[in-house]
Protein backbone atom coordinates (compact mmCIF):
# COMPACT_ATOMS: atom_id res chain seq x y z
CA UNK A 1 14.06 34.62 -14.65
CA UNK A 2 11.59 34.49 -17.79
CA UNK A 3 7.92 34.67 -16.65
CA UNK A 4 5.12 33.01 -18.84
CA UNK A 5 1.88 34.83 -18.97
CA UNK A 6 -0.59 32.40 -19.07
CA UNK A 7 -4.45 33.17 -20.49
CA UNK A 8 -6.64 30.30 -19.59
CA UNK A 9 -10.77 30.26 -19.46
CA UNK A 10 -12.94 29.22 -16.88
CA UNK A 11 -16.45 29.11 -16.84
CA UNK A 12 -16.61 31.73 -19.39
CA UNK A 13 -14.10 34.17 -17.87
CA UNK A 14 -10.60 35.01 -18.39
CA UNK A 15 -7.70 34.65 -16.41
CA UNK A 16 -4.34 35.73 -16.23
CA UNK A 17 -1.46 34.04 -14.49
CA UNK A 18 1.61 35.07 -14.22
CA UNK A 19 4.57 32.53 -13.09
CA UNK A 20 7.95 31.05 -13.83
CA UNK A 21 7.92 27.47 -15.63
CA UNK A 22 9.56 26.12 -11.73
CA UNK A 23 5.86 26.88 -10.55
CA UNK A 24 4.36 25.05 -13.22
CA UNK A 25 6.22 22.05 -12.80
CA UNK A 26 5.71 22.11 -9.17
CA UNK A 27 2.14 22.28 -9.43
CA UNK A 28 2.49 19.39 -12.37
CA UNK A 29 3.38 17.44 -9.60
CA UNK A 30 1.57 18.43 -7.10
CA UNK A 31 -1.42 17.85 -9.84
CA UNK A 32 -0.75 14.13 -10.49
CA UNK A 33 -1.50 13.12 -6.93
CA UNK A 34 -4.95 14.22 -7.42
CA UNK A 35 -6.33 14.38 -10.94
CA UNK A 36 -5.70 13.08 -14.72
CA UNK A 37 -2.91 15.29 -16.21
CA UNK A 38 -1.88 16.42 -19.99
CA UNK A 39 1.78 16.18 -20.64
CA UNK A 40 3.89 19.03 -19.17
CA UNK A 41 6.29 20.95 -21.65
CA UNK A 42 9.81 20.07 -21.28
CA UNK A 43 11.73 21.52 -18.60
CA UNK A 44 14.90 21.51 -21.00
CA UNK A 45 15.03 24.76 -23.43
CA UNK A 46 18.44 24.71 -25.48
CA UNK A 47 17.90 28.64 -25.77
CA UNK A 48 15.59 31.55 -25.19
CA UNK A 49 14.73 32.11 -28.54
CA UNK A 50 11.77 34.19 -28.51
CA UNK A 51 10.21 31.58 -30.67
CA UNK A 52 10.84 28.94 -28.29
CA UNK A 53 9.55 30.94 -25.56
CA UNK A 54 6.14 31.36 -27.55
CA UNK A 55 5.94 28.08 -27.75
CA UNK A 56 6.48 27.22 -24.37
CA UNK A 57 4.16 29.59 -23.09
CA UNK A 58 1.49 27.94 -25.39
CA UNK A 59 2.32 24.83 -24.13
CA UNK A 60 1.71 25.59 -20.52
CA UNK A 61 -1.64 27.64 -21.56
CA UNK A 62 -2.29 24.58 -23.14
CA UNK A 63 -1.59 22.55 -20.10
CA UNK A 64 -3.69 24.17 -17.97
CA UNK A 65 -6.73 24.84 -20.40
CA UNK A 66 -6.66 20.68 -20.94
CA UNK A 67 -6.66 20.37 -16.71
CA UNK A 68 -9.68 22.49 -16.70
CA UNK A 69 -11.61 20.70 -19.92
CA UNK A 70 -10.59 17.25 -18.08
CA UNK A 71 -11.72 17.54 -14.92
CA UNK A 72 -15.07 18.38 -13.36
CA UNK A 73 -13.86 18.97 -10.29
CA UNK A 74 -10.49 21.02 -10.03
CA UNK A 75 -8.02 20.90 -6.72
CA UNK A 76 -8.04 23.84 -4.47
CA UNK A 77 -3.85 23.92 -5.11
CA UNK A 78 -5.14 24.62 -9.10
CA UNK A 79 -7.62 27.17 -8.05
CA UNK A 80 -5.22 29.25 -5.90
CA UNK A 81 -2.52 28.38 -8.63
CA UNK A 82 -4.91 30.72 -10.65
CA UNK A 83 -5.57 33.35 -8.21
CA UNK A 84 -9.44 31.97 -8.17
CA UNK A 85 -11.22 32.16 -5.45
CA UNK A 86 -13.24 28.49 -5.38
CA UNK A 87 -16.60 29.18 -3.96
CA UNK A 88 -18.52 31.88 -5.78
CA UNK A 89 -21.39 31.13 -3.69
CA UNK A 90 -20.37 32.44 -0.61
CA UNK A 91 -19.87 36.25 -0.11
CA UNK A 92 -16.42 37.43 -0.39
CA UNK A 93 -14.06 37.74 2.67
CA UNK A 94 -10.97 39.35 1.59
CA UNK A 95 -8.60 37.45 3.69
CA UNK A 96 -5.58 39.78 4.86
CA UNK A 97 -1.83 38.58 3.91
């Protein structure tokens, strides 16, 4: 399965995702229940070109930079999507599983 890894910014810091264009479209939908959405790149690649790949995987970083600049107020399902853990605020329980 090809992988995308994603670089998006948040609040001035960086992170990394890793995840198969399947997870990306499920969270697309997921997404459109809740907030305003950019345009998800096509799920149809003619071939894995690495070109085409790049261009993909900008797509989705694009994607998910645009959900981020959009909306105040981001979706816990787009926070754990992104391995971020929502409330800074609160001291850090490392939950087990």
């Amino acid at each position: 399965f090809q992988v995308f890894k994603i670089e998006v910014l948040m609040n001035g810091r960086k992170h990394f995702v890793e995840k198969r264009y399947s997870e990306f479209h499920a969270l697309h939908k997921k997404l459109k229940k809740f907030i305003r959405t950019p345009e998800i790149p096509s799920k149809h690649v003619r071939n894995w070109v690495p070109k085409v790949l790049e261009q993909r995987r900008q797509g989705l970083e694009l994607y998910l930079q645009t959900v981020i600049l959009e909306n105040e107020e981001l979706p816990k399902i787009f926070l754990d999507f992104l391995n971020i853990r929502h409330v800074p605020t609160l001291p850090k329980a490392e939950s087990c599983g």
